[in-house]
C-alpha atoms as a PDB file:
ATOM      1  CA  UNK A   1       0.000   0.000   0.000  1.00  0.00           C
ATOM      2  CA  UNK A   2       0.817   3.878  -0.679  1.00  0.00           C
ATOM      3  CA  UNK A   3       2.637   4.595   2.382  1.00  0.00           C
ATOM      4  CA  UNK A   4       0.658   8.247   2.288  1.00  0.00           C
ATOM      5  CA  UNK A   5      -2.575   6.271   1.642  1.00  0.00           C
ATOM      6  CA  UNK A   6      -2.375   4.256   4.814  1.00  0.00           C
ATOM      7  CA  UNK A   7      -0.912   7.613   6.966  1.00  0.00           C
ATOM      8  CA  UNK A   8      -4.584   8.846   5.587  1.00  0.00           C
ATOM      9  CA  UNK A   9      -6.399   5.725   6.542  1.00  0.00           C
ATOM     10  CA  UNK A  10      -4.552   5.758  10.211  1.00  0.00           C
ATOM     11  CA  UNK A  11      -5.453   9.800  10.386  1.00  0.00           C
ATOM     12  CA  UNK A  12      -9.135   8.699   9.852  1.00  0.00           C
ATOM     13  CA  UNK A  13      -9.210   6.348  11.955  1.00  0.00           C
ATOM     14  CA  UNK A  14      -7.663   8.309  15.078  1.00  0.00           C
ATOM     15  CA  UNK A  15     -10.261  11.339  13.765  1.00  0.00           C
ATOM     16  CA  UNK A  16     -13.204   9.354  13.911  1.00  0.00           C
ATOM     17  CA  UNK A  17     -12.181   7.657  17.054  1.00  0.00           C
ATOM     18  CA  UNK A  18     -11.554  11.048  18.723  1.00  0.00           C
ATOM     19  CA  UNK A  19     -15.273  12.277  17.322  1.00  0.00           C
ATOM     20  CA  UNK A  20     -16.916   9.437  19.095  1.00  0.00           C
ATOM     21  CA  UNK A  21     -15.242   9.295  22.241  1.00  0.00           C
ATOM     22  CA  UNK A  22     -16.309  13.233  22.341  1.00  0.00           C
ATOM     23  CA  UNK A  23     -20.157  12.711  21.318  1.00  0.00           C
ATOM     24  CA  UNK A  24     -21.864  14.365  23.969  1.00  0.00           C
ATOM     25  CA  UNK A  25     -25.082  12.461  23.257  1.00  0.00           C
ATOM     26  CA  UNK A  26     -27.108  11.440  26.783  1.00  0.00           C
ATOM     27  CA  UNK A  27     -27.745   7.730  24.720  1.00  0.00           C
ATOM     28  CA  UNK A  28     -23.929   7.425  24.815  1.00  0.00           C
ATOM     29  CA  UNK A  29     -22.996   8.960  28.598  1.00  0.00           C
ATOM     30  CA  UNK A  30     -23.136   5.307  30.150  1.00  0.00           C
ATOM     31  CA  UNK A  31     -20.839   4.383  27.557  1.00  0.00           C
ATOM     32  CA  UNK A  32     -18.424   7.094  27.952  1.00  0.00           C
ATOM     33  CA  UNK A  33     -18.291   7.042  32.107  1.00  0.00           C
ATOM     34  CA  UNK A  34     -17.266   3.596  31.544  1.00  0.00           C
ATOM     35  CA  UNK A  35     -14.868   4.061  29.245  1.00  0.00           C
ATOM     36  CA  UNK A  36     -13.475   7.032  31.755  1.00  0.00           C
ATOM     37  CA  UNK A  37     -13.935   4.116  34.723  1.00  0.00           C
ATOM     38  CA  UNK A  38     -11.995   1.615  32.915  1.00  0.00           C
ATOM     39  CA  UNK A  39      -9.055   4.084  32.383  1.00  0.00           C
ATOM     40  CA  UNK A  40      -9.078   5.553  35.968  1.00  0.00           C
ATOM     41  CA  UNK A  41      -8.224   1.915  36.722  1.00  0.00           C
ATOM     42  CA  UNK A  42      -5.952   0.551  33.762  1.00  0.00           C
ATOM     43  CA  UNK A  43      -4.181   3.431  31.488  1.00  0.00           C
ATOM     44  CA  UNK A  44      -2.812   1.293  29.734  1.00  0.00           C
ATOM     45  CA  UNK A  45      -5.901   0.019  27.456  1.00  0.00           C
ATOM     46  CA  UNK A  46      -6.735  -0.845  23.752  1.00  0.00           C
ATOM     47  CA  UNK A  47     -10.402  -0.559  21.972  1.00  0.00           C
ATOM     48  CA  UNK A  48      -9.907  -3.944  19.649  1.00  0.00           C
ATOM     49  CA  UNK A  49     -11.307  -5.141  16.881  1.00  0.00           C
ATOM     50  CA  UNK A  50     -15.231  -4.673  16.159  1.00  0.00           C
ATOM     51  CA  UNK A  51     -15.894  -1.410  17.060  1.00  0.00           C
ATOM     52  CA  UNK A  52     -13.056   0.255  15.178  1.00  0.00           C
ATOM     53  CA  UNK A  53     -13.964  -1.616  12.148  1.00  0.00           C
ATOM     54  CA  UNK A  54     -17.142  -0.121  12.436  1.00  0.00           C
ATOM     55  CA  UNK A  55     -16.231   3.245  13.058  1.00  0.00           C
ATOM     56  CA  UNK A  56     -13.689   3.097   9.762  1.00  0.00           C
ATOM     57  CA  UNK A  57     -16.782   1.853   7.850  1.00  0.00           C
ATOM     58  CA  UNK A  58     -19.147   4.125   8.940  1.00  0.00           C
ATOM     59  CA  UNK A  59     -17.854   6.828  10.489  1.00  0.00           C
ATOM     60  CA  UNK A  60     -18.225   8.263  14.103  1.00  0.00           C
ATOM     61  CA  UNK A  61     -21.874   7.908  14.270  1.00  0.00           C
ATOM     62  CA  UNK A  62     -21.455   3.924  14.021  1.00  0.00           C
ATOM     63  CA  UNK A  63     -23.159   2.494  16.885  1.00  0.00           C
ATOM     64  CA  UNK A  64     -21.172  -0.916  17.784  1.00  0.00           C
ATOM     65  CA  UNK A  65     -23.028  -4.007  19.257  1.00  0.00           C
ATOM     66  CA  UNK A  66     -20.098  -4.217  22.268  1.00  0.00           C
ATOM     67  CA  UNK A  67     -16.956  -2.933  23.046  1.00  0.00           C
ATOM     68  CA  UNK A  68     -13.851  -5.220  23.251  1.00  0.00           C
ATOM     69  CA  UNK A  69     -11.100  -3.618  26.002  1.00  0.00           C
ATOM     70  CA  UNK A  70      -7.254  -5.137  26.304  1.00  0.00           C
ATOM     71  CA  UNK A  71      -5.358  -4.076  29.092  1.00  0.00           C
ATOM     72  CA  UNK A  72      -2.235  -4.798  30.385  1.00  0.00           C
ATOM     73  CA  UNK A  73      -1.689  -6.504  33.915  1.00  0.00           C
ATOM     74  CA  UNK A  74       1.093  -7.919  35.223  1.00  0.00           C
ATOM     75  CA  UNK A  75      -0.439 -10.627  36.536  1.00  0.00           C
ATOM     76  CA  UNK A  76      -3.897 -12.357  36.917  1.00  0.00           C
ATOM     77  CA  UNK A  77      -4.292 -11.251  40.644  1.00  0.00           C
ATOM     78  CA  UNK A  78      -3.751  -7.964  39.340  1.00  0.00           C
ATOM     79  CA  UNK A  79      -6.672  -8.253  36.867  1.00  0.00           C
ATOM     80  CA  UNK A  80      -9.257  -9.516  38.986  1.00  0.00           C
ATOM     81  CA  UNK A  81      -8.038  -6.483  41.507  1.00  0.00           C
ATOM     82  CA  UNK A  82      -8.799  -4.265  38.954  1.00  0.00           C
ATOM     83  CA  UNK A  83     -11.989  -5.416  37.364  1.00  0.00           C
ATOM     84  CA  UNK A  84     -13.128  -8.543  39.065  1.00  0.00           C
ATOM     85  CA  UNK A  85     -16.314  -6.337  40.843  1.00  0.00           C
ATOM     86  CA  UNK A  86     -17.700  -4.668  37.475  1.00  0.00           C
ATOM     87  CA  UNK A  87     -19.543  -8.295  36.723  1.00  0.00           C
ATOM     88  CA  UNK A  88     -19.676 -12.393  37.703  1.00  0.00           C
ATOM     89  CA  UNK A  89     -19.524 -13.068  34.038  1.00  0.00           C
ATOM     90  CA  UNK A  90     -16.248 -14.156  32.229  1.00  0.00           C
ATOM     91  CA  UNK A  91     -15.616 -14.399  28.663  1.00  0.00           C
ATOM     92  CA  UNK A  92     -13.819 -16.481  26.869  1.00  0.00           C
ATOM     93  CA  UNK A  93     -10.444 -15.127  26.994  1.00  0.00           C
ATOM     94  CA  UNK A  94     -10.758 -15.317  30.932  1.00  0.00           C
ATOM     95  CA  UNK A  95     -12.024 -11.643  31.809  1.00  0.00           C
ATOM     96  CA  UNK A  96     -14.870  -9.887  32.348  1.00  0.00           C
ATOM     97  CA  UNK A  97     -18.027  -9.513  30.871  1.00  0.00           C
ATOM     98  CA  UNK A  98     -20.428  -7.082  31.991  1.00  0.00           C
ATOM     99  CA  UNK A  99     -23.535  -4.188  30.268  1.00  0.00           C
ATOM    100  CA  UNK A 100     -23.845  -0.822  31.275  1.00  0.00           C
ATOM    101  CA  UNK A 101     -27.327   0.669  30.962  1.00  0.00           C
ATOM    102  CA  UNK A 102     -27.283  -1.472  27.670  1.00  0.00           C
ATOM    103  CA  UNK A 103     -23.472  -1.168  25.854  1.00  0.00           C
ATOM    104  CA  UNK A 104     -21.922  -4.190  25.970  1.00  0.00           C
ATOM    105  CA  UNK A 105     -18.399  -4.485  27.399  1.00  0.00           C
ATOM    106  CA  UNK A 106     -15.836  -7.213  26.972  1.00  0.00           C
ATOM    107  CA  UNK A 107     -12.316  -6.336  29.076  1.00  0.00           C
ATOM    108  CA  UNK A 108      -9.632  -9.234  29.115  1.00  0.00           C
ATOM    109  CA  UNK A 109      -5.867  -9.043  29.850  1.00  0.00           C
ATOM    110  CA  UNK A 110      -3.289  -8.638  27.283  1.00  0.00           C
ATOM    111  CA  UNK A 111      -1.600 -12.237  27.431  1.00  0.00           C
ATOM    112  CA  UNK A 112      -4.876 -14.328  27.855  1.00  0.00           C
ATOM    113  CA  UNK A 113      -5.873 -13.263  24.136  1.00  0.00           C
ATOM    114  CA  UNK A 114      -6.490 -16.973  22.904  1.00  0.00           C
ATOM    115  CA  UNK A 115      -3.846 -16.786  20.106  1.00  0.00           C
ATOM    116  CA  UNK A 116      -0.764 -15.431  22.971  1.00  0.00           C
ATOM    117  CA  UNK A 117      -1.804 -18.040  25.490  1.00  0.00           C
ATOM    118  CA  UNK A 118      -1.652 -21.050  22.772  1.00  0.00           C
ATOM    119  CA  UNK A 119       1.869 -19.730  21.641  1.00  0.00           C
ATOM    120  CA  UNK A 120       0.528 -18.978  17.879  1.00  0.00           C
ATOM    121  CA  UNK A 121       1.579 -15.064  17.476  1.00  0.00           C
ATOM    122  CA  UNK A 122       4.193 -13.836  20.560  1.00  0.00           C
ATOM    123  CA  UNK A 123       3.292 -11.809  22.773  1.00  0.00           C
ATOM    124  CA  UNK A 124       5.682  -8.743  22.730  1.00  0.00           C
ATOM    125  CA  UNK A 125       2.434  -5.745  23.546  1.00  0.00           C
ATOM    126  CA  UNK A 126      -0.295  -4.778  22.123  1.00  0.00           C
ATOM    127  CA  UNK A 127       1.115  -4.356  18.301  1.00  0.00           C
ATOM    128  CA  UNK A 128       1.180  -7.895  18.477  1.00  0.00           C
ATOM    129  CA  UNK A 129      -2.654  -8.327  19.265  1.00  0.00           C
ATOM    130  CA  UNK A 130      -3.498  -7.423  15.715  1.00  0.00           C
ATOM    131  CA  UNK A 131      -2.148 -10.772  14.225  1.00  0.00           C
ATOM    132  CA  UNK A 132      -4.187 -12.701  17.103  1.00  0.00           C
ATOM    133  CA  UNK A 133      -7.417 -11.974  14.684  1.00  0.00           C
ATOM    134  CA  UNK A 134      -9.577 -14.476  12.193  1.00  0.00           C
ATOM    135  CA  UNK A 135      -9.947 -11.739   9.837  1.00  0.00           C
ATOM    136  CA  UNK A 136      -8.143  -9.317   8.701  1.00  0.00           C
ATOM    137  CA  UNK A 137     -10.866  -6.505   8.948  1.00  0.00           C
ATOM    138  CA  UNK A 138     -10.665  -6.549  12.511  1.00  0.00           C
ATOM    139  CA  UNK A 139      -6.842  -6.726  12.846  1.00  0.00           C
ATOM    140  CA  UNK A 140      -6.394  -2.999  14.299  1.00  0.00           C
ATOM    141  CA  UNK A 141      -6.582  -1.532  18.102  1.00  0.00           C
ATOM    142  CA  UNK A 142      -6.256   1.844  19.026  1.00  0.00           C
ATOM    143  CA  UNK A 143      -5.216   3.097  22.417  1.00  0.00           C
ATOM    144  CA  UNK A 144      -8.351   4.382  24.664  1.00  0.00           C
ATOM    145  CA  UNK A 145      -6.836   7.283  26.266  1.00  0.00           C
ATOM    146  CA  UNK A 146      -3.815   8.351  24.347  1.00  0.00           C
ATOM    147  CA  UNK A 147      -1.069  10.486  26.540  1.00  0.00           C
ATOM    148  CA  UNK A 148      -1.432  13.767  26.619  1.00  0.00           C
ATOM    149  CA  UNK A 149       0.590  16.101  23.991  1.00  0.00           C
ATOM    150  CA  UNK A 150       0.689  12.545  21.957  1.00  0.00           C
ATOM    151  CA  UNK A 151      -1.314  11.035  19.327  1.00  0.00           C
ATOM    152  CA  UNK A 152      -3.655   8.035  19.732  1.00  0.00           C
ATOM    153  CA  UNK A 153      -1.562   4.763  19.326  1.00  0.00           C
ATOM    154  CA  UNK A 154      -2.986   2.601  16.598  1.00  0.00           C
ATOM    155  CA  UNK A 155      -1.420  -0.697  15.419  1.00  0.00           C
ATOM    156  CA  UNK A 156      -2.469  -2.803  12.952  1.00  0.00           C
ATOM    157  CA  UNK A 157      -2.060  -5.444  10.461  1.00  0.00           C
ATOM    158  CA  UNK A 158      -3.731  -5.872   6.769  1.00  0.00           C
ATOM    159  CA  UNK A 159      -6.558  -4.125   7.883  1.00  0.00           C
ATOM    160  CA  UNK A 160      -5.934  -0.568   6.315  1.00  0.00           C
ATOM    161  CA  UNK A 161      -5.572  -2.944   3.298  1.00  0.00           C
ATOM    162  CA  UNK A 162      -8.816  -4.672   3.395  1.00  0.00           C
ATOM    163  CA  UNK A 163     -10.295  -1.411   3.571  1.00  0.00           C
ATOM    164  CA  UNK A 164      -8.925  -0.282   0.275  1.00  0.00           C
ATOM    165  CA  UNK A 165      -9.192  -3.338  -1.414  1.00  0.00           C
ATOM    166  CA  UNK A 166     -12.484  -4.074   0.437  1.00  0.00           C
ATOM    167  CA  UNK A 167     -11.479  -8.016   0.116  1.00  0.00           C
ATOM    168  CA  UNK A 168     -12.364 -10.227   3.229  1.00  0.00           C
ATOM    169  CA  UNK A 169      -9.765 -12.452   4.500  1.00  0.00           C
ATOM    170  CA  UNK A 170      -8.018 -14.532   6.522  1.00  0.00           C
ATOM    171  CA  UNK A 171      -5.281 -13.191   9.063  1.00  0.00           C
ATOM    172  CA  UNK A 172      -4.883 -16.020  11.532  1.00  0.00           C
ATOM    173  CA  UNK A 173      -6.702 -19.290  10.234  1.00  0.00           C
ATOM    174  CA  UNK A 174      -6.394 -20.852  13.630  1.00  0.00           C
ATOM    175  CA  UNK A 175      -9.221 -19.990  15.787  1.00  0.00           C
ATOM    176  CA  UNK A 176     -11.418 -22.479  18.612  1.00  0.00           C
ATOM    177  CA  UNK A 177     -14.572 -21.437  16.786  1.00  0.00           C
ATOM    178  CA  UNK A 178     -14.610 -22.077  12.936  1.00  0.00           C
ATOM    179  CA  UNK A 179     -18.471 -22.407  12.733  1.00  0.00           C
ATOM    180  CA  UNK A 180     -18.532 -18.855  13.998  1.00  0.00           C
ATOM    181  CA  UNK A 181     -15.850 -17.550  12.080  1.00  0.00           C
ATOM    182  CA  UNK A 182     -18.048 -18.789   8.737  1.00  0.00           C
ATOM    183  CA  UNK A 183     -21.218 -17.160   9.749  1.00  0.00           C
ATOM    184  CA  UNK A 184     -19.440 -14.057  10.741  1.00  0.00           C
ATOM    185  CA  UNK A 185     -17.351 -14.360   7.284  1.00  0.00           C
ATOM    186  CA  UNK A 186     -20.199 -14.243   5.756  1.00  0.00           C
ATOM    187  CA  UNK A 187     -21.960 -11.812   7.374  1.00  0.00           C
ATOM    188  CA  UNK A 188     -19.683  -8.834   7.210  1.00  0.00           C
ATOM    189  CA  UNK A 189     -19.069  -9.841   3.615  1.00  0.00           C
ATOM    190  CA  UNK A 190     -22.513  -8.669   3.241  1.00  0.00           C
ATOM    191  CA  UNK A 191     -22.598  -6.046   5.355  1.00  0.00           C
ATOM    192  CA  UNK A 192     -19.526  -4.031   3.904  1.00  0.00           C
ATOM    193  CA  UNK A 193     -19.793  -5.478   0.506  1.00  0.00           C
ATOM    194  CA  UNK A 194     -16.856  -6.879   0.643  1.00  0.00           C
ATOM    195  CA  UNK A 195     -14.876  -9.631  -1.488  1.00  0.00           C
ATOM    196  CA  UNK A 196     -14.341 -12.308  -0.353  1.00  0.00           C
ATOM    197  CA  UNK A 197     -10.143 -13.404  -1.001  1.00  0.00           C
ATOM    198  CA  UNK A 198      -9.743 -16.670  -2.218  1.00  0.00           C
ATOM    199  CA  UNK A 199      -7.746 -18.479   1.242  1.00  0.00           C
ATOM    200  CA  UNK A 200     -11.625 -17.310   3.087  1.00  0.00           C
ATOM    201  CA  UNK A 201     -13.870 -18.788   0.300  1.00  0.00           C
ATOM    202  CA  UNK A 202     -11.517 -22.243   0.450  1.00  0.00           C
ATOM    203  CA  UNK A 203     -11.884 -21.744   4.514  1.00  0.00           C
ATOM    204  CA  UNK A 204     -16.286 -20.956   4.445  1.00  0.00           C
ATOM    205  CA  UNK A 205     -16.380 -24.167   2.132  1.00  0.00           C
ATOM    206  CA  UNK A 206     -14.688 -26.642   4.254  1.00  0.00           C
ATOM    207  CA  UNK A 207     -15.730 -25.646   6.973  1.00  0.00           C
ATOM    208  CA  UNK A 208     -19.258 -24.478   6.242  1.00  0.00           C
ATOM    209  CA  UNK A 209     -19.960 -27.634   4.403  1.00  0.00           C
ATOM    210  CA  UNK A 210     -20.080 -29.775   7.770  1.00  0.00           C
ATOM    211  CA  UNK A 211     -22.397 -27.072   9.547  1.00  0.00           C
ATOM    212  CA  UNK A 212     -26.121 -28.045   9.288  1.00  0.00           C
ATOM    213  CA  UNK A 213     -28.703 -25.414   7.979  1.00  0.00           C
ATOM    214  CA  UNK A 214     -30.131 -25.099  11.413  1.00  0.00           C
ATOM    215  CA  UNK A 215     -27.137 -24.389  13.195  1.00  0.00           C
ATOM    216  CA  UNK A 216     -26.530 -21.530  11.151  1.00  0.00           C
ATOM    217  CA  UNK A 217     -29.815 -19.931  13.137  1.00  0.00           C
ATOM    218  CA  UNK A 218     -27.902 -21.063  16.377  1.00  0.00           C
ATOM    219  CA  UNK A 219     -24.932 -19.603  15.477  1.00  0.00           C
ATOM    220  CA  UNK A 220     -26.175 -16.020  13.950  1.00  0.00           C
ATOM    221  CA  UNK A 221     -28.505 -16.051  17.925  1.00  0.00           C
ATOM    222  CA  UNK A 222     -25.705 -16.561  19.877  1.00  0.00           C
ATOM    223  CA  UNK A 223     -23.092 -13.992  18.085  1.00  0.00           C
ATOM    224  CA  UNK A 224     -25.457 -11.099  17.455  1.00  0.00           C
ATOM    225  CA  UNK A 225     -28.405 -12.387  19.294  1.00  0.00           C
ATOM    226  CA  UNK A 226     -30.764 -12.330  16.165  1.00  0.00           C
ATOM    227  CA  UNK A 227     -30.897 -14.609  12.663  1.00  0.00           C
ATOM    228  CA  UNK A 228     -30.092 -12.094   9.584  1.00  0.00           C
ATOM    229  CA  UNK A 229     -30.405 -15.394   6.938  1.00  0.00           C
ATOM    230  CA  UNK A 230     -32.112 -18.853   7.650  1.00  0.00           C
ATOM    231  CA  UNK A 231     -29.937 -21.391   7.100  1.00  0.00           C
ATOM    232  CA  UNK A 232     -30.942 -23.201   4.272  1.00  0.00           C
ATOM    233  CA  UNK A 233     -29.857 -19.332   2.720  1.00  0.00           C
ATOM    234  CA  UNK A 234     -26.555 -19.226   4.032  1.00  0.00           C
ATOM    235  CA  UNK A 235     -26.448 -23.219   2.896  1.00  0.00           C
ATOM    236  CA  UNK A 236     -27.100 -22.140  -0.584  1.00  0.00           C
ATOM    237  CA  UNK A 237     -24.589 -19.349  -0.430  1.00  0.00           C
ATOM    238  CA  UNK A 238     -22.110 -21.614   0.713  1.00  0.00           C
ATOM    239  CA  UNK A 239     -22.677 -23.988  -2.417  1.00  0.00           C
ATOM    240  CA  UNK A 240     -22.341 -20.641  -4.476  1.00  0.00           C
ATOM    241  CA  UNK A 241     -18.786 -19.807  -3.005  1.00  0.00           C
ATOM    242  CA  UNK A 242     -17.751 -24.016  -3.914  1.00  0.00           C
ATOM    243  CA  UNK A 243     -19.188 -23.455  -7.376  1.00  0.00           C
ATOM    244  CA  UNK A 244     -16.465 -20.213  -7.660  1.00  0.00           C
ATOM    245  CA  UNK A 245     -14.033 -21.919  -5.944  1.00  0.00           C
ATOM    246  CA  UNK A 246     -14.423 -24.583  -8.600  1.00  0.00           C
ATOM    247  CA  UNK A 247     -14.579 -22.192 -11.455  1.00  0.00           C
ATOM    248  CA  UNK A 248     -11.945 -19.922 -10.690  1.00  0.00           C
ATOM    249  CA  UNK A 249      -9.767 -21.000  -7.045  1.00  0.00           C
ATOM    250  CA  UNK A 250      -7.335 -18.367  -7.344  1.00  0.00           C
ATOM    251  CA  UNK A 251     -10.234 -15.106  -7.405  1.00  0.00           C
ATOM    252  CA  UNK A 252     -11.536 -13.798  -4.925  1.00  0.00           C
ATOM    253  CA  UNK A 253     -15.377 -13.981  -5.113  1.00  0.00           C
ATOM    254  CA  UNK A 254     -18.214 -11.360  -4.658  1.00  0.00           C
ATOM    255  CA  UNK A 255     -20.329 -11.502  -1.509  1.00  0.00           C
ATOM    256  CA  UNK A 256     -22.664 -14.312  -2.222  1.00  0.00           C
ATOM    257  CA  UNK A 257     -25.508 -12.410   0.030  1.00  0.00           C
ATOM    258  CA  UNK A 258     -27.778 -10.109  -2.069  1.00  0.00           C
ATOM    259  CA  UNK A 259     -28.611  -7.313   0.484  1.00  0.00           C
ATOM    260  CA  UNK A 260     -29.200  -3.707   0.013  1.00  0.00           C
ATOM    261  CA  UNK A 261     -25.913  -1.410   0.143  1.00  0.00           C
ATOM    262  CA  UNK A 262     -25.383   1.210   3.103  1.00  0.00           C
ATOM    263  CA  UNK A 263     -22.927   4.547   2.530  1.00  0.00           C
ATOM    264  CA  UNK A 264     -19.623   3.595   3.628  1.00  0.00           C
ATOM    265  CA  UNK A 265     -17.977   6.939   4.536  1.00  0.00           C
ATOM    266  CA  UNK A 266     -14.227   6.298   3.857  1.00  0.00           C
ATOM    267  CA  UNK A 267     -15.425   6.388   0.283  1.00  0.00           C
ATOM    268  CA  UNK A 268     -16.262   9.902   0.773  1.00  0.00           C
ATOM    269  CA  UNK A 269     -13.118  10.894   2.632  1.00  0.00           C
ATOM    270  CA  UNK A 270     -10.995  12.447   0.272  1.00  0.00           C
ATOM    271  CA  UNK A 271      -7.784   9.674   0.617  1.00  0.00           C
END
């Protein structure tokens, strides 16, 4: 990539991160006291994933489903000091789960990200944590409270790319849920438009081909706690992708998921 195009891209990013952190809107105050609770506690903390994604895509009015926080500890004890009393439930990278006046909040140490603990990507800091993800449109964190007189930290890996060649793909292939990773594949394929790079359409076939149609339903409730397709769609959208795969395995394909395009706002932004 230009390296001026991705300086752009990483301005945008910071700029749109900055806008919503400083929306004064009384439907986002829980949000933001938490945020300013979270860093009264831990400085040293990183938005990851999801809700950057969405605020490159659409821009500082996005409104994310949760809000994934990594923070560094240096040690579990000192974790559990920290944020063991903000909820009883724990996720699945061993920290804490918890909704405030209905945002969603996921917070989990630095070193038990699933792909550091099981020795697949080192664990050096946070620019690391960008090669822990499935995809590589959610391979980015940006630091929550930058210090002062500094600009926002912001590390990433192939996702500024995926941006500008709005192509889907894989950045880690390892991953404990590959059922999820399909649906959700497949689902911000749609969403975004997005192609869908030919390593990801090999990876939705095999792995999509063993999932039954009703799972799909299962899957889509548990992830985003609704069904956007019934299965036996997403089941024929799989077959699509193995038909392309056939026909042409080294292109990517386009979203197999007819559904009606939103604005996306980086296309508007002048880079």
């Amino acid at each position: 990539m230009d390296s001026s195009r991705f300086t752009d891209l990483v301005r945008l990013l910071r700029q749109r991160l900055s806008r919503f952190l400083a929306n004064g809107s009384r439907a986002r105050a829980p949000l933001f006291a938490t945020l300013d609770h979270i860093c009264s506690r831990n400085d040293r903390a990183f938005l990851f994933g999801g809700v950057l994604r969405d605020l490159m895509m659409r821009g500082p009015s996005a409104f994310p489903r949760d809000i994934d926080i990594v923070v560094c500890t240096t040690n579990r004890m000192d974790f559990d000091r920290q944020f063991g009393d903000l909820g009883s439930a724990t996720n699945r990278f061993g920290g804490v789960r918890f909704s405030a006046n209905g945002w969603a909040f996921d917070i989990w140490p630095l070193e038990e990200t699933w792909a550091f603990r099981n020795s697949l990507v080192s664990c050096r800091g946070f620019h690391d944590l960008p090669a822990t993800t499935f995809l590589n449109i959610e391979a980015v964190v940006a630091e929550l409270k930058p210090r002062p007189g500094r600009a926002r930290l912001v590390h990433s890996r192939g996702f500024f790319e995926a941006v500008l060649s709005r192509t889907l793909d894989i950045n880690l292939e390892e991953n404990p849920f590959p059922d999820s990773c399909v649906v959700r594949s497949l689902v911000l394929s749609a969403k975004y438009r997005f192609h869908i790079a030919p390593r990801l359409v090999r990876y939705i076939v095999k792995q999509g081909m063993r999932i039954a149609p009703e799972q799909f339903d299962v899957l889509q409730l548990r992830h985003y706690g609704r069904v956007f397709w019934l299965g036996h769609e997403i089941e024929a959208w799989i077959r699509t992708l193995a038909k392309h795969l056939q026909l042409h395995p080294n292109d990517p394909a386009r979203s197999p998921i007819e559904v009606e395009r939103q604005p996306l706002l980086f296309e508007h932004s002048h880079i």
